[in-house]
N, C-alpha and C. Protein backbone atom coordinates (compact mmCIF):
# COMPACT_ATOMS: atom_id res chain seq x y z
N UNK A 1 -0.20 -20.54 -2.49
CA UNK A 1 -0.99 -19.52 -3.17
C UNK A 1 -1.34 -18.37 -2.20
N UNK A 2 -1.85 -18.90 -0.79
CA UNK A 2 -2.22 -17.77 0.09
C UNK A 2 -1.33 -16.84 -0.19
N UNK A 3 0.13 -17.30 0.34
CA UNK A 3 1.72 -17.03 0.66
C UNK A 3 1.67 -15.90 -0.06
N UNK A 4 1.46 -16.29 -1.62
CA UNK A 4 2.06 -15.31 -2.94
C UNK A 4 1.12 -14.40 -2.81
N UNK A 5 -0.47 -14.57 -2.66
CA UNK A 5 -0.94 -13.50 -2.60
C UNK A 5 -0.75 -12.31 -1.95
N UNK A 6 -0.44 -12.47 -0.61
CA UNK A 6 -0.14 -12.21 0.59
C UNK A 6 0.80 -11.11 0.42
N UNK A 7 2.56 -11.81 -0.47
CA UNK A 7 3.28 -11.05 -0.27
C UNK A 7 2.72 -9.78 -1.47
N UNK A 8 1.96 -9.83 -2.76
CA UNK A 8 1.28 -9.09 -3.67
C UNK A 8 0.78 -8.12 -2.71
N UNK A 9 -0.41 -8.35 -1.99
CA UNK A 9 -0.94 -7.57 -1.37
C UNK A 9 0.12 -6.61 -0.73
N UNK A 10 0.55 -6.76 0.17
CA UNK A 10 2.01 -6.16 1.24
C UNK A 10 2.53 -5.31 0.21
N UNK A 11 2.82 -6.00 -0.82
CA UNK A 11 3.96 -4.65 -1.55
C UNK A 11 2.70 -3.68 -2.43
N UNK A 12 1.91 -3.83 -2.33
CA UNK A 12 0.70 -3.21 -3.34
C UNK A 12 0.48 -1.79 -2.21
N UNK A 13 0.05 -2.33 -0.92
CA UNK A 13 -0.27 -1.56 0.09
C UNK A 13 0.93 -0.86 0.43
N UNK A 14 2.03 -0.71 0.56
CA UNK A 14 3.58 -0.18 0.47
C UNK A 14 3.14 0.89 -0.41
N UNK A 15 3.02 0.73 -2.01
CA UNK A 15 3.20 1.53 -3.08
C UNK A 15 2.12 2.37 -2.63
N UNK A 16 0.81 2.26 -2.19
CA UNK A 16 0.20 3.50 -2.24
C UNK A 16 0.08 3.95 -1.28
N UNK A 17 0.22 3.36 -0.13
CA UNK A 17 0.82 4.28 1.47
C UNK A 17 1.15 5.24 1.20
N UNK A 18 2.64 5.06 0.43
CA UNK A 18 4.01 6.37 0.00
C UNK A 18 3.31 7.10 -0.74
N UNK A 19 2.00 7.32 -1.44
CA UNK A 19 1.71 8.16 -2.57
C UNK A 19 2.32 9.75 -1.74
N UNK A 20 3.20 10.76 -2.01
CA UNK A 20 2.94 11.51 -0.92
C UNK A 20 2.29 12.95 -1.72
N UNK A 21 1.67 12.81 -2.47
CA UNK A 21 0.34 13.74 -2.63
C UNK A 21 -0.79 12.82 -1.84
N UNK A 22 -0.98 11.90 -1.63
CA UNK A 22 -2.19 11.38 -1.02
C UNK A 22 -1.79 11.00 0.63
N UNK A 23 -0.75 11.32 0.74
CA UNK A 23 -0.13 10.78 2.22
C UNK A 23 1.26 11.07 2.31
N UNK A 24 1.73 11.55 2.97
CA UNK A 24 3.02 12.45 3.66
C UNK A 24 4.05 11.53 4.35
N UNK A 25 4.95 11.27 3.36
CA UNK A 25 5.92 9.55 3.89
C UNK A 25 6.82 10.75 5.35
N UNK A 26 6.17 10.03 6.25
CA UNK A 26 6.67 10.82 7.62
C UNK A 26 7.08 10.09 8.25
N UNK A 27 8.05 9.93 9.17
CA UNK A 27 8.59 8.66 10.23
C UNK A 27 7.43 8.91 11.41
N UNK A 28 6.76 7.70 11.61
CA UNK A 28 5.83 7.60 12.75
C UNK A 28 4.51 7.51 12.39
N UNK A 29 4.08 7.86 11.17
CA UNK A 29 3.12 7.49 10.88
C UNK A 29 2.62 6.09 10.57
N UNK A 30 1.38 5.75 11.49
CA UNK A 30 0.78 4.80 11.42
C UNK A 30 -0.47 4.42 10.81
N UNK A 31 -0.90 3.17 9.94
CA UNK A 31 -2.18 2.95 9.34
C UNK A 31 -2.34 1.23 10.11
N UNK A 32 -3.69 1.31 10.43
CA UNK A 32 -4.23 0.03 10.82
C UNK A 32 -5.18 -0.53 9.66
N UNK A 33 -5.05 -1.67 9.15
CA UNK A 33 -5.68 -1.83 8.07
C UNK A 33 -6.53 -3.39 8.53
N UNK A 34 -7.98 -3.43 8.41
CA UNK A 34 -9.01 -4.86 9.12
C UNK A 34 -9.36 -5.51 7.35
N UNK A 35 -9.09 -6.71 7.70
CA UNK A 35 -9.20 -7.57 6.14
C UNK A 35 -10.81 -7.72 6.51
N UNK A 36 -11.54 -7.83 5.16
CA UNK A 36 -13.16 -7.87 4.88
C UNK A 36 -13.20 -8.98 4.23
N UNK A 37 -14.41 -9.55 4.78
CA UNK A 37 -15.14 -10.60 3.88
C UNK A 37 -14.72 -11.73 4.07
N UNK A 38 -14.53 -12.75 2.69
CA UNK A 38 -13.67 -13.64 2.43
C UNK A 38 -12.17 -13.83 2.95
N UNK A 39 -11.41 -12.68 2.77
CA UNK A 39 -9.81 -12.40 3.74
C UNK A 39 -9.57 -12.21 4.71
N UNK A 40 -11.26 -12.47 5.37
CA UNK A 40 -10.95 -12.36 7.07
C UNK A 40 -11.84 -13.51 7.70
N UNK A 41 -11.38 -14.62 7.50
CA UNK A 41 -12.67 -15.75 7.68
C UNK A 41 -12.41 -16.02 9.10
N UNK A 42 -11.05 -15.30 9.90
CA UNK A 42 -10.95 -15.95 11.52
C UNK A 42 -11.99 -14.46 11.75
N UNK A 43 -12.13 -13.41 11.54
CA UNK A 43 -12.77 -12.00 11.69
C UNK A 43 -11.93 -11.45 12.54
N UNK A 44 -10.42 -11.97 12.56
CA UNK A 44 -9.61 -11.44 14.02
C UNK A 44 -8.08 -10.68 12.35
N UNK A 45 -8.30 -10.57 11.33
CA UNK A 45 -7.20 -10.07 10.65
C UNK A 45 -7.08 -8.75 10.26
N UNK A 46 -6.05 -8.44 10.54
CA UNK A 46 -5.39 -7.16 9.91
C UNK A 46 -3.88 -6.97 10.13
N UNK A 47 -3.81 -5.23 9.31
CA UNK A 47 -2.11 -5.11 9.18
C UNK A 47 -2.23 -4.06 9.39
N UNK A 48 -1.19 -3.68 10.00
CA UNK A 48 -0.53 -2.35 10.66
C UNK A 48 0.86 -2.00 9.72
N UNK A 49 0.46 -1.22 9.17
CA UNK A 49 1.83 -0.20 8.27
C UNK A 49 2.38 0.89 8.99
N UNK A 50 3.84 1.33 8.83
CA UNK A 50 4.29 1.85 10.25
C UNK A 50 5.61 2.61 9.39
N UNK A 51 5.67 3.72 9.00
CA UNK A 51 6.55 4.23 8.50
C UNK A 51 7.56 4.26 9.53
N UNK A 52 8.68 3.89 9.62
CA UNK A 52 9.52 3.89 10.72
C UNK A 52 10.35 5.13 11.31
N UNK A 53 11.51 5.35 12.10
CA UNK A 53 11.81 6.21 12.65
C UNK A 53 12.92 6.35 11.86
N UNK A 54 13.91 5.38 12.24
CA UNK A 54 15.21 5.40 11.33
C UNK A 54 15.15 5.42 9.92
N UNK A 55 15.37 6.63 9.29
CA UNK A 55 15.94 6.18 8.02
C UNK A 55 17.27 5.57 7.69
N UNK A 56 17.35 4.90 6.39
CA UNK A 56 18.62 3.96 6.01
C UNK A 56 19.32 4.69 4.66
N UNK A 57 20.48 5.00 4.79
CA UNK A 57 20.97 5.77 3.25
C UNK A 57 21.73 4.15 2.29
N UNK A 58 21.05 4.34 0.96
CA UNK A 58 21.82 3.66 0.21
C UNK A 58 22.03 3.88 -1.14
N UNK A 59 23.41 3.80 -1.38
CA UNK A 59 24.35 4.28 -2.34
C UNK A 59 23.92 5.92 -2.52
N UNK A 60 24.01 6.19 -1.56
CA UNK A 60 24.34 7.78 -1.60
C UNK A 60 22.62 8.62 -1.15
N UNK A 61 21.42 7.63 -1.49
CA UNK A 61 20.33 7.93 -1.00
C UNK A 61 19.85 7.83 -0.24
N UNK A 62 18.57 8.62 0.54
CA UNK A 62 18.70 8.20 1.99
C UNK A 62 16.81 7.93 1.76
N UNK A 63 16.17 7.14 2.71
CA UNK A 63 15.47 6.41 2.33
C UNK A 63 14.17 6.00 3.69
N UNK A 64 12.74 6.41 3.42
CA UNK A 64 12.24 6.06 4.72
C UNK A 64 12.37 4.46 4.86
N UNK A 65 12.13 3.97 5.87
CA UNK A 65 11.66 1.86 5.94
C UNK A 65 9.94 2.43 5.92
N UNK A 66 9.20 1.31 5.46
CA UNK A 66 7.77 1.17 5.23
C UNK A 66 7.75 0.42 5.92
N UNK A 67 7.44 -0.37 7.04
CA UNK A 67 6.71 -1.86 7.59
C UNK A 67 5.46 -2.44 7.22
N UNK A 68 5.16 -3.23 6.77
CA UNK A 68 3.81 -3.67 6.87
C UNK A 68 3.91 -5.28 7.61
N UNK A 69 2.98 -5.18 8.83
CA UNK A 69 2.89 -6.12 9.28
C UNK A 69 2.13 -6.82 9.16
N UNK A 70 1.49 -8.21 9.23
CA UNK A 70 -0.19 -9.01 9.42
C UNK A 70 -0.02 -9.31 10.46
N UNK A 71 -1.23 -9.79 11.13
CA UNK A 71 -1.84 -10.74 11.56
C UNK A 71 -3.09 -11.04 11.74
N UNK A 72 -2.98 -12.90 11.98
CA UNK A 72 -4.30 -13.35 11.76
C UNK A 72 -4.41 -14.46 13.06
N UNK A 73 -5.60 -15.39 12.99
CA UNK A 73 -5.56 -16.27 13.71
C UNK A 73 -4.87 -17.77 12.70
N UNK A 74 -3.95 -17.26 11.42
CA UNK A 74 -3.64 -18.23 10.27
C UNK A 74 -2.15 -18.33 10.98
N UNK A 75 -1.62 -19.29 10.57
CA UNK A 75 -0.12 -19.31 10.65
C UNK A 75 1.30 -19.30 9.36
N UNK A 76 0.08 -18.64 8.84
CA UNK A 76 0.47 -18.24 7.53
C UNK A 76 1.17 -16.74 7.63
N UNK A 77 0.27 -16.05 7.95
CA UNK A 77 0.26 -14.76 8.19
C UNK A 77 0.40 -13.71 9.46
N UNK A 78 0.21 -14.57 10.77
CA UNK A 78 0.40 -13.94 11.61
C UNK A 78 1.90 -13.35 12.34
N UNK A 79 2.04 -12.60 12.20
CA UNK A 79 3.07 -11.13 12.55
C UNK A 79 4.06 -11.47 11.47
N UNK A 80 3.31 -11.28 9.76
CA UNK A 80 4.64 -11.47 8.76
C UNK A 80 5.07 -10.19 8.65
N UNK A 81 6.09 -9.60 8.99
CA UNK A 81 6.57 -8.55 8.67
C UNK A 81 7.11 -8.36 6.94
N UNK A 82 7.42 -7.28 6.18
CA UNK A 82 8.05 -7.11 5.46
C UNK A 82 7.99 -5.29 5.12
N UNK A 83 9.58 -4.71 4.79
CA UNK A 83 10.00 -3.57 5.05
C UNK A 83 10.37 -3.40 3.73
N UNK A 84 9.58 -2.21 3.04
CA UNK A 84 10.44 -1.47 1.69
C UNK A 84 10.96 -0.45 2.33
N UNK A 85 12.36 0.32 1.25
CA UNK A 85 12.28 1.22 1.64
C UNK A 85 11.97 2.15 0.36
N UNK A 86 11.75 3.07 0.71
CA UNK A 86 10.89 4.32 -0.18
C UNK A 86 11.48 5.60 0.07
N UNK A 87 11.57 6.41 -1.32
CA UNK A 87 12.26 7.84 -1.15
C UNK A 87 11.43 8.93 -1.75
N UNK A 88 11.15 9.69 -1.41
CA UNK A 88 10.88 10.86 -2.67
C UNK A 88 11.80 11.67 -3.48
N UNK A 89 11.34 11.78 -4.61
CA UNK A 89 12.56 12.50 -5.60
C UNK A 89 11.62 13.92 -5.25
N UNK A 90 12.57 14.84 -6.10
CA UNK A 90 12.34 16.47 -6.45
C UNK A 90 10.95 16.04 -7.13
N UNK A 91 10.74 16.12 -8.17
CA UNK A 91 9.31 15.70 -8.98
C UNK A 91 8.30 14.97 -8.25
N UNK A 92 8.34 14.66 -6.63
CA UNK A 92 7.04 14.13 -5.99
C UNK A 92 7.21 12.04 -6.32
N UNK A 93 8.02 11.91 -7.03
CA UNK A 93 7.52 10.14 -7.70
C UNK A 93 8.60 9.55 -5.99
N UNK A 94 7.54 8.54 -5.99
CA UNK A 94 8.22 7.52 -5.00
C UNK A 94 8.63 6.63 -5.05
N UNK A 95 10.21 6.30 -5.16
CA UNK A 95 10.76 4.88 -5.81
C UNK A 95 11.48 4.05 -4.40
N UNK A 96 11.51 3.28 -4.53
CA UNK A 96 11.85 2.01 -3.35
C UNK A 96 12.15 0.48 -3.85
N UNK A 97 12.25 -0.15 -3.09
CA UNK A 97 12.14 -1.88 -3.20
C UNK A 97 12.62 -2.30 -1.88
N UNK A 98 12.51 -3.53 -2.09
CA UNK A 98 12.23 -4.21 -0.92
C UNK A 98 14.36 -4.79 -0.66
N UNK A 99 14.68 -4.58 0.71
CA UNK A 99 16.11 -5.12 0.44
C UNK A 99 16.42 -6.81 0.68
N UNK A 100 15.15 -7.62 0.57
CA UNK A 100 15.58 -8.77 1.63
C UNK A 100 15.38 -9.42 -0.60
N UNK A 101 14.48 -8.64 -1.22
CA UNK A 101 14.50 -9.72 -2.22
C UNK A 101 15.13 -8.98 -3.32
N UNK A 102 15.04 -8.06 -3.50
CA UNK A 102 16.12 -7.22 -4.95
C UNK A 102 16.53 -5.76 -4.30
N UNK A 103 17.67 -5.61 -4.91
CA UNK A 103 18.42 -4.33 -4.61
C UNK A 103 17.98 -3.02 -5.74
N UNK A 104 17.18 -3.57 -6.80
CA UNK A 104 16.83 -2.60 -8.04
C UNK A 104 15.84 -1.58 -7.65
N UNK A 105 15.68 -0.19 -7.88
CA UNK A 105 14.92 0.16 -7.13
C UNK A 105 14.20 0.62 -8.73
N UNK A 106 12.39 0.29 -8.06
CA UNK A 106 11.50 1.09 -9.25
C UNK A 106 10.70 1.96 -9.06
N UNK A 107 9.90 2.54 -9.89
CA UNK A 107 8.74 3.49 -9.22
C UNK A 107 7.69 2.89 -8.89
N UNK A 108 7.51 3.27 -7.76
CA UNK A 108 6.18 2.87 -7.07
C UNK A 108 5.15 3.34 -6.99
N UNK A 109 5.03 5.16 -7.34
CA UNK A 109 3.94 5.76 -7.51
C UNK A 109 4.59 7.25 -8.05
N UNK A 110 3.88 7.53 -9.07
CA UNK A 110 4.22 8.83 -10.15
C UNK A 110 3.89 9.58 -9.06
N UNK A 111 4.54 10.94 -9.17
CA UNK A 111 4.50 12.28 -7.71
C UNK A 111 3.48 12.93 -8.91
N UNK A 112 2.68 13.03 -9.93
CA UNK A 112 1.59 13.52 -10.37
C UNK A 112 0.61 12.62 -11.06
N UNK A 113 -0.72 12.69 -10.64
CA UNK A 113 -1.36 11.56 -10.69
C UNK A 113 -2.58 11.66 -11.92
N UNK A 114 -2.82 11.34 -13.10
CA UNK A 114 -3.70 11.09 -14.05
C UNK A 114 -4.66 10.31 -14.63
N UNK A 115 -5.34 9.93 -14.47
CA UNK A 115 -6.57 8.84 -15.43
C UNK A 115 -5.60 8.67 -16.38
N UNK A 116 -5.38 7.39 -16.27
CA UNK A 116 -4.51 6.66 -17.66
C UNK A 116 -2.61 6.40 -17.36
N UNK A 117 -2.83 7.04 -16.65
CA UNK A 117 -1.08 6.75 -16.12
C UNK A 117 -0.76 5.44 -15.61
N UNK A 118 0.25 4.95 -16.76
CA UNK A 118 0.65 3.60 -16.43
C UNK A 118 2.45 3.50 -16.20
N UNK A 119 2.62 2.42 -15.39
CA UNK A 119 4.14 2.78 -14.80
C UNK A 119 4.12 0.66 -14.99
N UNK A 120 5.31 0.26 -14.99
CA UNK A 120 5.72 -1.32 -14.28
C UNK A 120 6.27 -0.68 -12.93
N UNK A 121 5.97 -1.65 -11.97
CA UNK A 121 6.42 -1.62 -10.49
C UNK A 121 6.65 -3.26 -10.32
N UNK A 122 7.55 -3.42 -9.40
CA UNK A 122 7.61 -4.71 -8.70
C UNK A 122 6.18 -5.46 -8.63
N UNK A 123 4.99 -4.88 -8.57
CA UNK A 123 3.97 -5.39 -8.27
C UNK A 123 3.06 -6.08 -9.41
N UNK A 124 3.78 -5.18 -10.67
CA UNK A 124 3.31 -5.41 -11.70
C UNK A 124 2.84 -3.76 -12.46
N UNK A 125 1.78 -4.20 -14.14
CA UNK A 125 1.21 -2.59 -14.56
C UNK A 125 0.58 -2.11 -13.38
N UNK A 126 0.75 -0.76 -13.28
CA UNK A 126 0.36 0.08 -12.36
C UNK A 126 -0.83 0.33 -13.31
N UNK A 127 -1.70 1.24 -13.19
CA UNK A 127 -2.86 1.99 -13.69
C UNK A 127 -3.06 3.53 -12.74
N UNK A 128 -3.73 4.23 -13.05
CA UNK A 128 -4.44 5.00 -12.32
C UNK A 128 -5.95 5.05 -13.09
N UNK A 129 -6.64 4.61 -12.81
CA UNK A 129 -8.34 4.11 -13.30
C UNK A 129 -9.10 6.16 -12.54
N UNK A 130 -8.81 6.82 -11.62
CA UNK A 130 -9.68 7.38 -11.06
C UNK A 130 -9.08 8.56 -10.08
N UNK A 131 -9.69 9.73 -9.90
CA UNK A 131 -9.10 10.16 -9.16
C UNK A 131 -10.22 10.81 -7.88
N UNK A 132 -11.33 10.55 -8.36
CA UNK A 132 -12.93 11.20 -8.13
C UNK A 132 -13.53 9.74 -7.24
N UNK A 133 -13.38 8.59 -6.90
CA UNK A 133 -14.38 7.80 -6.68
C UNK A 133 -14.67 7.35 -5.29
N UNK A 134 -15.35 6.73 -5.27
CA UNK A 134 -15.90 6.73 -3.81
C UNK A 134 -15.84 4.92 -2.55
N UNK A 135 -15.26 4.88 -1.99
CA UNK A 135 -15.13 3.26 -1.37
C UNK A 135 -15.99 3.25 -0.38
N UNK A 136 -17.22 2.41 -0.15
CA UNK A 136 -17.72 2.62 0.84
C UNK A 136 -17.30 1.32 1.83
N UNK A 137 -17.03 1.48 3.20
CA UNK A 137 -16.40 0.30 3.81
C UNK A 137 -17.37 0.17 5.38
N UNK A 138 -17.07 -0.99 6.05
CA UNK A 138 -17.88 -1.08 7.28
C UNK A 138 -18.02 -0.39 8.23
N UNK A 139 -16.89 0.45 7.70
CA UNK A 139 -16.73 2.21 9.36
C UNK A 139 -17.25 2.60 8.41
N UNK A 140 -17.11 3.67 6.92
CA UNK A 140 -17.57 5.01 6.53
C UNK A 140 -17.29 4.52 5.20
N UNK A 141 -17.59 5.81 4.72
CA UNK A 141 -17.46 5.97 2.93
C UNK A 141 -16.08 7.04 2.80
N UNK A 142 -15.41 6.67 1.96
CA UNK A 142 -14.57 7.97 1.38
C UNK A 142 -14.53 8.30 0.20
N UNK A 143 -14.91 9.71 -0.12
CA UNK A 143 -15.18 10.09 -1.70
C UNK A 143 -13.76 10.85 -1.89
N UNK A 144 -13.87 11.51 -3.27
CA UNK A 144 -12.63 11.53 -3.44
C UNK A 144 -11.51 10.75 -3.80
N UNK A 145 -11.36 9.42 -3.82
CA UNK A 145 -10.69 8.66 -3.88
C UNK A 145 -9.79 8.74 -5.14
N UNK A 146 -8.42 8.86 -5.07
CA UNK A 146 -7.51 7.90 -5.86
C UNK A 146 -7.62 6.48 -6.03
N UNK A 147 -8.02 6.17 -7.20
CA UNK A 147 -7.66 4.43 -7.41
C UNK A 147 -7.09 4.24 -8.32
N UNK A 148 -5.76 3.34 -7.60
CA UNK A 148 -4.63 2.53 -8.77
C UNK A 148 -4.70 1.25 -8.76
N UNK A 149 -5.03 0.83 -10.10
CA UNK A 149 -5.27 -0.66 -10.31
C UNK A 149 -3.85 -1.03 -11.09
N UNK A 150 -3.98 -2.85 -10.15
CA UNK A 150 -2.74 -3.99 -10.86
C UNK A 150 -3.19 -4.82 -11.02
N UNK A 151 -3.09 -5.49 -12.29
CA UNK A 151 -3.07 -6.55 -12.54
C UNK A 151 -2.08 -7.87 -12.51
N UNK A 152 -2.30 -8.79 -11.77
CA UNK A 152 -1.14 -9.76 -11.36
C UNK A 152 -1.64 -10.99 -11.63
N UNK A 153 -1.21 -11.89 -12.22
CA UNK A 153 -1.56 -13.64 -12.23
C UNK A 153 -3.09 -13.60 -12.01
N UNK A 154 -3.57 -12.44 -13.26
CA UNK A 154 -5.19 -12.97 -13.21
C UNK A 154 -5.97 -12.27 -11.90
N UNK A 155 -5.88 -11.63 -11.19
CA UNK A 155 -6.38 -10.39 -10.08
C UNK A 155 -6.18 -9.43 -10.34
N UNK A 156 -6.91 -8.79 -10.44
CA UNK A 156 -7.04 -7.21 -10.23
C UNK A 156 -7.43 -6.72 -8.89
N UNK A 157 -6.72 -6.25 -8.51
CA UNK A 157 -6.23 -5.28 -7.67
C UNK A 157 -6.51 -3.80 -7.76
N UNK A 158 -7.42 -3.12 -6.46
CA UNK A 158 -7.58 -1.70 -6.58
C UNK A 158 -7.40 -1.41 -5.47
N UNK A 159 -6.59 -0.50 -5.14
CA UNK A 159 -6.36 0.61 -4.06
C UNK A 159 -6.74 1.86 -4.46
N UNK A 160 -7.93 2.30 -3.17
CA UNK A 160 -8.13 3.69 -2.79
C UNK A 160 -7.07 4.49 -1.69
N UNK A 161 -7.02 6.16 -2.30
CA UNK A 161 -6.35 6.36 -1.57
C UNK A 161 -6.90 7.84 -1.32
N UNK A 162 -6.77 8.36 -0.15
CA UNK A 162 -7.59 10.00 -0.27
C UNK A 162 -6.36 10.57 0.69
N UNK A 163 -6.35 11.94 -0.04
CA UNK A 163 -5.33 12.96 0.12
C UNK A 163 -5.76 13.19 1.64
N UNK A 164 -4.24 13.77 2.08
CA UNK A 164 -4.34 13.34 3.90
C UNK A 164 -4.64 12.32 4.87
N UNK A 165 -5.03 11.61 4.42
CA UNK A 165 -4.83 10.06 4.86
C UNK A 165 -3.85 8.89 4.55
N UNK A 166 -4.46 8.75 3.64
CA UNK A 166 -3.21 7.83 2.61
C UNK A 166 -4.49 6.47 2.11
N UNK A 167 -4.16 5.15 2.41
CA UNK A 167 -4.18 4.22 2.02
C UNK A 167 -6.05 4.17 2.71
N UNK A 168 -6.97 3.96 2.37
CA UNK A 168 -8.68 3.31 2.93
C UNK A 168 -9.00 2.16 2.71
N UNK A 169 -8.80 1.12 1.60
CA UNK A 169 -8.87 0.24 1.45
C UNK A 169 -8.43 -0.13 -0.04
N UNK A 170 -8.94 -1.52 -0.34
CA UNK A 170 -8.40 -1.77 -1.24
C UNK A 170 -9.56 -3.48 -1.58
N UNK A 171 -9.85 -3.57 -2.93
CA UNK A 171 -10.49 -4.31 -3.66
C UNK A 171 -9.48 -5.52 -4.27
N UNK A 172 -9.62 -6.66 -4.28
CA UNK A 172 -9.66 -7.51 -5.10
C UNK A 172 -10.36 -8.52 -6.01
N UNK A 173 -10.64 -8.31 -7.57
CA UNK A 173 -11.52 -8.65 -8.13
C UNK A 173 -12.95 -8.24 -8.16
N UNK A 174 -13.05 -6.85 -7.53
CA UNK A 174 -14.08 -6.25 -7.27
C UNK A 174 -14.91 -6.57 -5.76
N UNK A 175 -14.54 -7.14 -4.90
CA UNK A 175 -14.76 -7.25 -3.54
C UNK A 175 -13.70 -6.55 -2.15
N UNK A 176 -14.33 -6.17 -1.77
CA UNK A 176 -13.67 -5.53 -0.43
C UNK A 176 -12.73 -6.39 -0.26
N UNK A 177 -11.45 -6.04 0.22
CA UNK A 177 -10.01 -7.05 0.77
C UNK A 177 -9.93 -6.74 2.36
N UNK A 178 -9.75 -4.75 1.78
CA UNK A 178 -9.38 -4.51 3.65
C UNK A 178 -9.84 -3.22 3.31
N UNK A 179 -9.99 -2.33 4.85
CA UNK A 179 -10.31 -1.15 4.69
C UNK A 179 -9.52 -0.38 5.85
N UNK A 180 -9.37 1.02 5.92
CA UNK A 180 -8.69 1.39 7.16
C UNK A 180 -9.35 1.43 8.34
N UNK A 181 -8.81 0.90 9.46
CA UNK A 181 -9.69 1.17 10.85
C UNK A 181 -9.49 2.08 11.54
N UNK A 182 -7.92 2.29 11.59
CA UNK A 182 -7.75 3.63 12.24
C UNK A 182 -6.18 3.87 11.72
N UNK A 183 -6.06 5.27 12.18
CA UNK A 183 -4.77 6.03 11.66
C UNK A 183 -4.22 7.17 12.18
N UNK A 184 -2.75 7.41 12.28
CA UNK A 184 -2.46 8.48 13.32
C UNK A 184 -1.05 8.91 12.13
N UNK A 185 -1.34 10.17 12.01
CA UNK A 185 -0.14 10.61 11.54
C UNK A 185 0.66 11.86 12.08
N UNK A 186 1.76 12.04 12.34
CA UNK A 186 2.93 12.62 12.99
C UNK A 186 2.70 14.11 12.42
């Protein structure tokens, strides 16, 4: 169960990284992300997302890699890597998938963003619930927020996301999961 959650989370945090109205899919850009609460019971977890350097072309498209890494003091999770890759079209939408488990690629985040916009992604219904709201986390608050909610096997899932940054945190079931600690972009 951890496992499955785990890999949910990873590809959830992928999809709204790439938003690139809310974050600029750039090679080198880095997000450090510290798990809260309950998802951090060693208090030593987090993940580092790492847009990579090399891009990869396939079937004629060419494509950033996403990394998202963990670790914990679990041996579940510590240094699980997993790499989408992600493109932008002309219209702003960011489509990708992952190459180790399907070759199909879907949308991962609409390039224009609305209250009520619903998409299927690998992750599951997408939502956009918000574009105004506010996450307050153990470093700071960020207003403004984009939030896209999924629903998966009974969790709901919310990611905030604020323009020029990208990804701040993210809720499950209405409790803090993770939030950003720090971030450097290219």
């Amino acid at each position: 169960m951890k496992f499955l959650l785990f890999i949910i989370l990873t590809n959830t945090i992928s999809s709204v990284v790439m938003s690139q109205s809310y974050l600029p899919l750039e090679s080198g850009n880095e997000w450090h992300m510290e798990f809260a609460g309950i998802f951090n019971k060693s208090g030593a977890a987090y993940s580092i997302i790492k847009v990579l350097e090399e891009k990869v072309e396939v079937n004629g498209l060419e494509y950033f890699q996403v990394q998202s890494t963990s670790f914990s003091n679990s041996e579940i999770a510590d240094g699980f890597s997993i790499t989408t890759y992600a493109r932008l079209d002309t219209e702003g939408n960011i489509y990708g998938y992952e190459p180790k488990t399907s070759n199909k690629e879907t949308l991962m985040y609409p390039g224009v963003a609305k209250i009520g916009t619903t998409w299927n992604s690998a992750q599951g219904n997408m939502k956009v619930v918000a574009l105004d709201d506010t996450l307050k986390t153990p470093k700071k608050a960020y207003t403004n927020c984009l939030v896209v909610e999924v629903e998966n096997q009974g969790m709901i899932m919310r990611s905030y996301a604020k323009k020029g940054i990208g990804l701040v945190g993210m809720e499950m079931n209405g409790q803090l999961m993770m939030f950003l600690d720090d971030y450097e972009l290219k």
